[in-house]
N, C-alpha and C. Protein backbone atom coordinates (compact mmCIF):
# COMPACT_ATOMS: atom_id res chain seq x y z
N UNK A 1 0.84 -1.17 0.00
CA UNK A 1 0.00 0.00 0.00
C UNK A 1 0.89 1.23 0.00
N UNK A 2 0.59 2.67 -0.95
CA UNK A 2 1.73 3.70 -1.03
C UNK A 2 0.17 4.45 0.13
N UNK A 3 1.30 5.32 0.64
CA UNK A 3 0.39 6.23 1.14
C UNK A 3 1.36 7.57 1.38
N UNK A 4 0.84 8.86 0.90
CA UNK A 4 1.54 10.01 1.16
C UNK A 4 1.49 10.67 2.49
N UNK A 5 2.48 11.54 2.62
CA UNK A 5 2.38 11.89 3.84
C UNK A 5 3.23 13.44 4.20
N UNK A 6 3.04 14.02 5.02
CA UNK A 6 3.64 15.40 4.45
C UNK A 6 5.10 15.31 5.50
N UNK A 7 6.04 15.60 4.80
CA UNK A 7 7.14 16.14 5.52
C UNK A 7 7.47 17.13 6.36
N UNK A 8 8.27 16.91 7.10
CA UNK A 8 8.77 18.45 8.09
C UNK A 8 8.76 19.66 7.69
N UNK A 9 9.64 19.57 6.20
CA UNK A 9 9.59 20.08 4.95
C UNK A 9 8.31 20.95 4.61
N UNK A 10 6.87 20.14 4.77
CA UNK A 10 6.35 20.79 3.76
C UNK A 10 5.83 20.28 2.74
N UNK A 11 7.07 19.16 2.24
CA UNK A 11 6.79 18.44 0.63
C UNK A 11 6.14 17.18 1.21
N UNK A 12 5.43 16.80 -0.06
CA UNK A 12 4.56 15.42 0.36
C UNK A 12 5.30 14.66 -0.68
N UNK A 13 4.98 13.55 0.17
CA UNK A 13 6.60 12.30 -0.08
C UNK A 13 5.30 11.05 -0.27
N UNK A 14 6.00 10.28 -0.99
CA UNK A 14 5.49 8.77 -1.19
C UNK A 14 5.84 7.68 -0.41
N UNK A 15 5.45 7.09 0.50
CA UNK A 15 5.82 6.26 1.45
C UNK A 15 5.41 4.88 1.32
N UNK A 16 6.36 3.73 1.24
CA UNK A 16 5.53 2.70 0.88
C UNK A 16 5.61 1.93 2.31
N UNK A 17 4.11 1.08 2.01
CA UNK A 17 4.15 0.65 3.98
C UNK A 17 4.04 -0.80 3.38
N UNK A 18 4.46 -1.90 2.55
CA UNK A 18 4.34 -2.90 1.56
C UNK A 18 4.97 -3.52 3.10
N UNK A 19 6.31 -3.38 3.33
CA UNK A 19 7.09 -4.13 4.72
C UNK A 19 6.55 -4.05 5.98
N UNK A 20 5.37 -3.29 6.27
CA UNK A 20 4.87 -3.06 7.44
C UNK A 20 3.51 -3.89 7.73
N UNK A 21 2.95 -3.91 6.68
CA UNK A 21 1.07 -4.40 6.30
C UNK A 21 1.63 -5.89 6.17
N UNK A 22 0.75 -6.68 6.95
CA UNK A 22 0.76 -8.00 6.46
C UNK A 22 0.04 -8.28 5.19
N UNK A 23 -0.41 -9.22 4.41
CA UNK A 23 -0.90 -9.87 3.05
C UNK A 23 -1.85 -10.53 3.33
N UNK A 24 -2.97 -9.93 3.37
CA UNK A 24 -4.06 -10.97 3.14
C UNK A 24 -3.71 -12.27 2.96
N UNK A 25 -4.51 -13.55 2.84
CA UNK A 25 -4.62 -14.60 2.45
C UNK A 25 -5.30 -14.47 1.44
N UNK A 26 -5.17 -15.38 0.48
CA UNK A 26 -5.82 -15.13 -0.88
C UNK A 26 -7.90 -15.67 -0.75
N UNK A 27 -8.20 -16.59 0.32
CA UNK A 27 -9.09 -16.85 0.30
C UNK A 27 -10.12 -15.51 1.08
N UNK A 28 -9.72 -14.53 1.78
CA UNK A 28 -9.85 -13.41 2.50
C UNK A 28 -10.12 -12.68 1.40
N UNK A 29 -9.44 -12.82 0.32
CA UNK A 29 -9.95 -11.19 -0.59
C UNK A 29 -10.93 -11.84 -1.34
N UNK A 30 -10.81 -12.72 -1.75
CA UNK A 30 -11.51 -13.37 -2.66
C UNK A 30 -12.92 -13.17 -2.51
N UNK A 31 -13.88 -13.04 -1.14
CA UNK A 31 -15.16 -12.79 -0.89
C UNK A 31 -15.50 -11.42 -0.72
N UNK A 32 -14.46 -10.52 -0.41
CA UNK A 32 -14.40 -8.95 -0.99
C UNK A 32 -15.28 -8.56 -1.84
N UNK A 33 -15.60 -7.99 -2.02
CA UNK A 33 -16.12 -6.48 -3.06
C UNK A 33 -15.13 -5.85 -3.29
N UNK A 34 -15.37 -5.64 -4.61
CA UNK A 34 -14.24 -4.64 -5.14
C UNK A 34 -14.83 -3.12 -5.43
N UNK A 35 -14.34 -2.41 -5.85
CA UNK A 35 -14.81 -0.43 -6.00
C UNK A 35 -14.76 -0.52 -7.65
N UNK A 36 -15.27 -0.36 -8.18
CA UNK A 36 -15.32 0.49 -9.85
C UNK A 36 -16.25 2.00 -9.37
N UNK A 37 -15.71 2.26 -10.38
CA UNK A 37 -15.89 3.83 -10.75
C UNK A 37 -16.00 4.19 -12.03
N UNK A 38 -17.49 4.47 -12.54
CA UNK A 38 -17.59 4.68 -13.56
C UNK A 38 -17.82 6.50 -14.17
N UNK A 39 -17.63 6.47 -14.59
CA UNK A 39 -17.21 7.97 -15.77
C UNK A 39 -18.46 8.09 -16.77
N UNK A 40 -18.66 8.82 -17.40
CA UNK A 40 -19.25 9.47 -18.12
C UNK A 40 -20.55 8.41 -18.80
N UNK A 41 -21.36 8.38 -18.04
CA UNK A 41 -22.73 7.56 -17.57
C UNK A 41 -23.61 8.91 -18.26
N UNK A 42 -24.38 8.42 -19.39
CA UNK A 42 -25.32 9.82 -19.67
C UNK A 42 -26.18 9.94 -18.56
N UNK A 43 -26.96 11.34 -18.35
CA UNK A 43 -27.31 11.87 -17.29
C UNK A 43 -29.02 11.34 -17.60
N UNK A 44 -29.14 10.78 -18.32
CA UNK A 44 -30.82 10.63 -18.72
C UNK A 44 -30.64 9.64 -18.13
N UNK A 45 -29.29 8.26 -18.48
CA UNK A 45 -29.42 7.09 -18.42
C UNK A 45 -29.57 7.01 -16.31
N UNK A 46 -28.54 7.67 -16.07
CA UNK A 46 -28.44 8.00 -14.56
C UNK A 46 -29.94 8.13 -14.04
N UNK A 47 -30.54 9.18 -14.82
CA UNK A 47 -31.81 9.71 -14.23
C UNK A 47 -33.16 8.21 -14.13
N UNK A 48 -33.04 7.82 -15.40
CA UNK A 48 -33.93 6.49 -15.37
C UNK A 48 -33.15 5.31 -14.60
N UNK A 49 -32.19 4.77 -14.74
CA UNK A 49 -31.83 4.20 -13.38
C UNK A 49 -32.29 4.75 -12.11
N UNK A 50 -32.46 5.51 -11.71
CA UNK A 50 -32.62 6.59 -10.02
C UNK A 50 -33.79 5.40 -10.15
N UNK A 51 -34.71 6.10 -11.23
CA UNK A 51 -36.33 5.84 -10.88
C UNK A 51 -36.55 4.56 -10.89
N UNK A 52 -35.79 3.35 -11.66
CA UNK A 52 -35.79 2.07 -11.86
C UNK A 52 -35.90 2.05 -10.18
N UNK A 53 -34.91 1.92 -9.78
CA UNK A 53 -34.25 1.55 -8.84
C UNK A 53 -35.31 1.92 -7.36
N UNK A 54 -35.89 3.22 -7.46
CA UNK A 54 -36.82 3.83 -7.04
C UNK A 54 -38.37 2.85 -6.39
N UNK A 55 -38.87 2.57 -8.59
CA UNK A 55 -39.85 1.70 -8.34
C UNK A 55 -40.04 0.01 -7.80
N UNK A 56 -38.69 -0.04 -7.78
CA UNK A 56 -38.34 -1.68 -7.37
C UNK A 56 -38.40 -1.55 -5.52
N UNK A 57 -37.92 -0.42 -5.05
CA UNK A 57 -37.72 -0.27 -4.02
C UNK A 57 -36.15 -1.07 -3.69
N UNK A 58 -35.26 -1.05 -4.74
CA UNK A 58 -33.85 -1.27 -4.53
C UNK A 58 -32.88 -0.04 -4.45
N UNK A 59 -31.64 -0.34 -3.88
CA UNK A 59 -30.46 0.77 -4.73
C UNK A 59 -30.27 0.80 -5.85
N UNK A 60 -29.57 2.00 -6.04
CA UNK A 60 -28.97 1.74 -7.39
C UNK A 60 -27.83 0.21 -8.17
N UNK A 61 -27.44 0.26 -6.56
CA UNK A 61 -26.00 -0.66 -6.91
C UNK A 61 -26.93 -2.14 -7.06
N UNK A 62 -27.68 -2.27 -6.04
CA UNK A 62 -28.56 -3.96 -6.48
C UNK A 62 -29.21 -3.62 -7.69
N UNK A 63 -29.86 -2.50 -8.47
CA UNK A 63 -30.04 -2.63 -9.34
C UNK A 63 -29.21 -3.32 -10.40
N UNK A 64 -28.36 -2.31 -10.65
CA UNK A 64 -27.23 -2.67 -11.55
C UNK A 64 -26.13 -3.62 -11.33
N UNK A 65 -25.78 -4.68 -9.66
CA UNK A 65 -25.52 -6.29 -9.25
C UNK A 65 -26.64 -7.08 -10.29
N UNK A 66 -27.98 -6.84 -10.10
CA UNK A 66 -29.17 -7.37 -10.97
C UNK A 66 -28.70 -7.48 -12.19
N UNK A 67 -29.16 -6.57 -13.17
CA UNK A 67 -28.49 -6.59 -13.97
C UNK A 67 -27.53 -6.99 -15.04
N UNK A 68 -26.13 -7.00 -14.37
CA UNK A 68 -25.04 -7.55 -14.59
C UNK A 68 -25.24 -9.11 -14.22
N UNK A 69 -25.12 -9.11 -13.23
CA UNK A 69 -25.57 -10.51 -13.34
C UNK A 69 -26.81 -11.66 -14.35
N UNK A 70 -27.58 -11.17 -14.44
CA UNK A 70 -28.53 -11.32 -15.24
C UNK A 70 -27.65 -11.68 -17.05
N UNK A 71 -27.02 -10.31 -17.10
CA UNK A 71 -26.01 -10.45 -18.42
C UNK A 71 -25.29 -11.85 -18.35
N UNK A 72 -24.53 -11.95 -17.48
CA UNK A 72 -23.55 -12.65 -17.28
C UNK A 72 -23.95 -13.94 -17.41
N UNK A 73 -24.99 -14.33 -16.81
CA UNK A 73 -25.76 -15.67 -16.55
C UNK A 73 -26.21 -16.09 -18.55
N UNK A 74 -27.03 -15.12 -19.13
CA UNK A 74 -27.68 -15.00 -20.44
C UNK A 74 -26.13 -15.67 -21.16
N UNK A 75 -25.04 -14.94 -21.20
CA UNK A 75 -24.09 -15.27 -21.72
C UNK A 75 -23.19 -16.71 -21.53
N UNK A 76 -23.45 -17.02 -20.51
CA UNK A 76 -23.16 -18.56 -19.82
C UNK A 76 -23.85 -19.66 -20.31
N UNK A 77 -25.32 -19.86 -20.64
CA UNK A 77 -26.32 -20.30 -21.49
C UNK A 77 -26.17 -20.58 -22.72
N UNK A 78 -25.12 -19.17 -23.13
CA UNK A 78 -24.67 -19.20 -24.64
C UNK A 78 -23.88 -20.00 -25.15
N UNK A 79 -22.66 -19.89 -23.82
CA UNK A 79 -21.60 -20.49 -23.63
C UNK A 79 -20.53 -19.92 -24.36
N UNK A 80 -20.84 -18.42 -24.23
CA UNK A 80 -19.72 -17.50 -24.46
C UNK A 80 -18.81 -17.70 -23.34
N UNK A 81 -19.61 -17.69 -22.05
CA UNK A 81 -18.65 -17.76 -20.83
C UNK A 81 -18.31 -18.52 -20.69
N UNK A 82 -17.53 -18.79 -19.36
CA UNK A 82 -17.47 -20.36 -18.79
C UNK A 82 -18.07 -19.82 -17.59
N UNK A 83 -18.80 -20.86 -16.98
CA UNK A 83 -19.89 -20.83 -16.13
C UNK A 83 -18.97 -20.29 -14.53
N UNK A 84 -19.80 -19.63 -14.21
CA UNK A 84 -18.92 -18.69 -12.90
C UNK A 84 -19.31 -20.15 -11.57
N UNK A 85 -18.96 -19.64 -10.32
CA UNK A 85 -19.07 -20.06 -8.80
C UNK A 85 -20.58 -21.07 -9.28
């Protein structure tokens, strides 16, 4: 993990704490959630998602978990994918 930090100085320095942090186990991240961040989402499309999401009485994010998943599964059927968990 880098993490900045400000100097005596003044200047902000890059510090790596990689020797300090222990390492997960790989079965530990694995059930994680990960963060995306998406960019330039038209504002209509945003706006009708809200209300989707609204009339279901879900979030946005289970909406669009829904969704995606839904894709993912359609495509597995196809056997574009290979079949997930």
């Amino acid at each position: 993990m880098l993490r900045y930090h400000y100097m005596s100085t003044g200047i902000l320095s890059l510090k790596s704490w990689y020797s300090s942090a222990p390492m997960p186990k790989k079965n530990e991240t694995e059930d994680k959630g990960g963060a995306w961040i998406f960019r330039d989402i038209p504002r209509d499309l945003m706006k009708r998602a809200k209300i989707a999401a609204a009339v279901e009485g879900k979030s946005i994010k289970a909406l669009v978990l829904e969704a995606l998943e839904g894709k993912i599964q359609e495509l597995e059927k196809k056997g574009l994918l290979p079949k997930g968990k």
